[in-house]
C-alpha atoms as a PDB file:
ATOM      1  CA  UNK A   1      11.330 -29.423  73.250  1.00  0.00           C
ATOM      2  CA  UNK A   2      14.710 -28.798  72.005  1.00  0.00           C
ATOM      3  CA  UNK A   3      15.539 -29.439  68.775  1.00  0.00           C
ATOM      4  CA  UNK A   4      19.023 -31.091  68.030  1.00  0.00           C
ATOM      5  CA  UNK A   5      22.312 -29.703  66.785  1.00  0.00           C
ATOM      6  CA  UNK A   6      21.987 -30.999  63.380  1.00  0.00           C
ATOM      7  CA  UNK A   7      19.040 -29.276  62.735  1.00  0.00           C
ATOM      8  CA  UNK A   8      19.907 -26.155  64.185  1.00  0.00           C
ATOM      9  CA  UNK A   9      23.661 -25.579  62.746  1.00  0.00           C
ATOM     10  CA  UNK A  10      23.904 -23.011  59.571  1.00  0.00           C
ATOM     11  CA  UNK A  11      25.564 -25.133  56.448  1.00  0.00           C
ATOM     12  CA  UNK A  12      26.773 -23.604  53.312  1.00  0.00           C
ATOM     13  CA  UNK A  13      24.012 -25.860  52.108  1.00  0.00           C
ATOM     14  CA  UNK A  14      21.440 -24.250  53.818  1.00  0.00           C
ATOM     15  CA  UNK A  15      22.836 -20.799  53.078  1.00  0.00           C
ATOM     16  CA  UNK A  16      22.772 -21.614  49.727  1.00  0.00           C
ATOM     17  CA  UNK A  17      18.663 -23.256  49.820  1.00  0.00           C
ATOM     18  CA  UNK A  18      17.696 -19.744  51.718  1.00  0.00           C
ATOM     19  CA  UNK A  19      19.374 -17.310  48.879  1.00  0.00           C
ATOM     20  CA  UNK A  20      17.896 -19.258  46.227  1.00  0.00           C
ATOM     21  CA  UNK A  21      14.328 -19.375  47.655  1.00  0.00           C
ATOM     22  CA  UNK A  22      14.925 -15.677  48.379  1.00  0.00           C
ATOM     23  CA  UNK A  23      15.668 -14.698  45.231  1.00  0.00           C
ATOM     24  CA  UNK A  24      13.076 -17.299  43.185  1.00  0.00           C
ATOM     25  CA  UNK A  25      10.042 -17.141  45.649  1.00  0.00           C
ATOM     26  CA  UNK A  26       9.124 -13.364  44.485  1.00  0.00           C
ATOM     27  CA  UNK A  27       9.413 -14.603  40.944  1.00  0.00           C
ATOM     28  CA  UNK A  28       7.224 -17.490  41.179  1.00  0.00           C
ATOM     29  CA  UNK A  29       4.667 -15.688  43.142  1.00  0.00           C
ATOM     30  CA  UNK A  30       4.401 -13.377  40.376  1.00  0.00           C
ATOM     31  CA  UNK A  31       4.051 -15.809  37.818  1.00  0.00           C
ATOM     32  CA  UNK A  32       1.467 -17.589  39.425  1.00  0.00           C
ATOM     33  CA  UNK A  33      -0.436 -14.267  40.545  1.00  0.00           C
ATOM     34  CA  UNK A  34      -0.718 -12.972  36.462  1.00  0.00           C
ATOM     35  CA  UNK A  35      -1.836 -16.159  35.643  1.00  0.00           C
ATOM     36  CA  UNK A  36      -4.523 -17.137  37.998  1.00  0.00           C
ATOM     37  CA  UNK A  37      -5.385 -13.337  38.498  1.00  0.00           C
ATOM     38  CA  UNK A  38      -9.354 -12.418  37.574  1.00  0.00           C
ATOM     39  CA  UNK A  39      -9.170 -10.683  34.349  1.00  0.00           C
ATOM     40  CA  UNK A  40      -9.788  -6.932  34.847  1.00  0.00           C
ATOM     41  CA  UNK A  41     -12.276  -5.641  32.565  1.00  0.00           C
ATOM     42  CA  UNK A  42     -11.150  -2.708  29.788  1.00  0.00           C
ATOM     43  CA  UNK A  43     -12.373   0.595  30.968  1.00  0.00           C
ATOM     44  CA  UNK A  44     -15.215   1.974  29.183  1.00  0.00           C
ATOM     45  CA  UNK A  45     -15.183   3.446  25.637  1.00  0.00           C
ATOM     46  CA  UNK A  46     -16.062   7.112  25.494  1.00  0.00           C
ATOM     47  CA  UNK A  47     -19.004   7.702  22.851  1.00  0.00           C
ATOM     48  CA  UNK A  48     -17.589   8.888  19.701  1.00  0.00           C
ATOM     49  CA  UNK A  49     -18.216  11.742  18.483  1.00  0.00           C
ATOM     50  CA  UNK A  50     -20.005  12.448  14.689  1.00  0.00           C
ATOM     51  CA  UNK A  51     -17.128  14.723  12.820  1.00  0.00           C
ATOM     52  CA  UNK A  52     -18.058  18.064  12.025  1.00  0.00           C
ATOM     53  CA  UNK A  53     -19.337  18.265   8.320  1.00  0.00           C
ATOM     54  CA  UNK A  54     -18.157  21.388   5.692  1.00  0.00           C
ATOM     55  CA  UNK A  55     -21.283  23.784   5.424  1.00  0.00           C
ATOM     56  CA  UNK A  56     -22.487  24.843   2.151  1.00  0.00           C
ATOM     57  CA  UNK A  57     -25.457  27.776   1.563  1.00  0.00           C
ATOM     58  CA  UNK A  58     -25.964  30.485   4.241  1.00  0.00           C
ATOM     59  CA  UNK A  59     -24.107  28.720   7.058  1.00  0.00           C
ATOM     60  CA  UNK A  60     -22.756  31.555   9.111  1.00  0.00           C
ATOM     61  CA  UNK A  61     -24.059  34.236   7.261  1.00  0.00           C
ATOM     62  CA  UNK A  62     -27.995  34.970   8.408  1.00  0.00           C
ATOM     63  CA  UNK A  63     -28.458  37.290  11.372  1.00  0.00           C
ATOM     64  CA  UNK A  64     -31.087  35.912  13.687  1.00  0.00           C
ATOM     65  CA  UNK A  65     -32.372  36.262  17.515  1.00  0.00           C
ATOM     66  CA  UNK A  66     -33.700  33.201  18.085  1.00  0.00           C
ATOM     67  CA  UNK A  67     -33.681  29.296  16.554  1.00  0.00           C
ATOM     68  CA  UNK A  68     -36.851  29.913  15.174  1.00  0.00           C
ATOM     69  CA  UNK A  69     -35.173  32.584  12.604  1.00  0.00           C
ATOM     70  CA  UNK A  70     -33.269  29.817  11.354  1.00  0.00           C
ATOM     71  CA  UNK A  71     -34.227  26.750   9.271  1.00  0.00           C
ATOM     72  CA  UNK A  72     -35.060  23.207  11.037  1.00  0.00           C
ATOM     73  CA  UNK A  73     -31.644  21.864  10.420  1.00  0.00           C
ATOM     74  CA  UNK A  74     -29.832  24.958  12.020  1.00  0.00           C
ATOM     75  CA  UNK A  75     -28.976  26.547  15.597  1.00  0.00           C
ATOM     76  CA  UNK A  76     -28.688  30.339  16.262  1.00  0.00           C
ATOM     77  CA  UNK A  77     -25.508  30.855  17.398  1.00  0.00           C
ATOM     78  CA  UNK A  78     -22.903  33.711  18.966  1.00  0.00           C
ATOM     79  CA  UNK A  79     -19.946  32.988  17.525  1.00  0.00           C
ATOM     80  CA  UNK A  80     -16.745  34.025  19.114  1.00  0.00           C
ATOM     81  CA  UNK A  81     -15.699  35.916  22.353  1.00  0.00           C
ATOM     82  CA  UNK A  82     -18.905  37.461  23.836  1.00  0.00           C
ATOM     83  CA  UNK A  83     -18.659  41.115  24.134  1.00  0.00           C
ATOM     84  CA  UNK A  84     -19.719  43.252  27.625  1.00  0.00           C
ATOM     85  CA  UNK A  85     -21.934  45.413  25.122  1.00  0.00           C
ATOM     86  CA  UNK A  86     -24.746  43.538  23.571  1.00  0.00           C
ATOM     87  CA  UNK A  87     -24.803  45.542  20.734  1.00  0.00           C
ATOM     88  CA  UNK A  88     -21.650  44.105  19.401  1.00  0.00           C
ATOM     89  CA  UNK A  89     -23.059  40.077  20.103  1.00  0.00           C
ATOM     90  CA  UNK A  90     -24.522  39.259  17.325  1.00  0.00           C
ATOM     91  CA  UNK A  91     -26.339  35.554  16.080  1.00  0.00           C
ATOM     92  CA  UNK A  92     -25.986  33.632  13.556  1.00  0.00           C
ATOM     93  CA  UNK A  93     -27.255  30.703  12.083  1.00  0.00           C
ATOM     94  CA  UNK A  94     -25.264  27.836  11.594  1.00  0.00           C
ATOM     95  CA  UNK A  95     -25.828  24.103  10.393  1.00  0.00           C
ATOM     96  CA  UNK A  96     -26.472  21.618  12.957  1.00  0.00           C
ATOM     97  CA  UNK A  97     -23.496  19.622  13.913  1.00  0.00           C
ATOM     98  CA  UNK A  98     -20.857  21.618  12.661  1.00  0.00           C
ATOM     99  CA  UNK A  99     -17.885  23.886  14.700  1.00  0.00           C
ATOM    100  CA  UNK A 100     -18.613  27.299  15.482  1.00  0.00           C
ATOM    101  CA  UNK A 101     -15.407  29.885  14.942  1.00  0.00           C
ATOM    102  CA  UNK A 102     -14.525  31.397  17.995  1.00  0.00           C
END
């Protein structure tokens, strides 16, 4: 089937109909894609955190070898760089919750 002349000849019309829909097609299809596009949902929230409360009494300051040394609201703890020599790691206890100095 051959098609005729008048639909096969390039116009400045026609060159002018392609450029435009070259140019807006891209533009519409975006449009159209943000606002029809399945909402993504927000990644998940990390947990938060409780901040680190200022110690008060003996935080720091009692030697001990295990947690039951220290009292029921505290952790025995080597604070700091730990040493090749055991002698020189020593414990401490410190208040549950708070930051141990390195």
């Amino acid at each position: 089937m051959a098609l005729s002349k008048t639909w096969t000849t390039v116009t400045p019309l026609s060159k002018t109909l392609a450029l435009l829909l070259v140019i807006a097609l891209p533009f519409i299809g975006f449009y159209f894609g943000t606002k029809y596009a399945t909402p993504q949902l927000p990644p998940q929230l990390h947990a938060v955190l409780p901040t680190p409360t200022a110690s008060s009494g003996d935080n720091g300051t009692k030697l001990c070898s295990s947690d039951s040394d220290c009292s029921s609201d505290q952790n025995c703890v080597t604070p700091g760089p730990v040493h090749v020599d055991p002698s020189l790691n020593k414990s401490y206890c410190y208040n549950k919750g708070t930051a141990i100095p390195l």
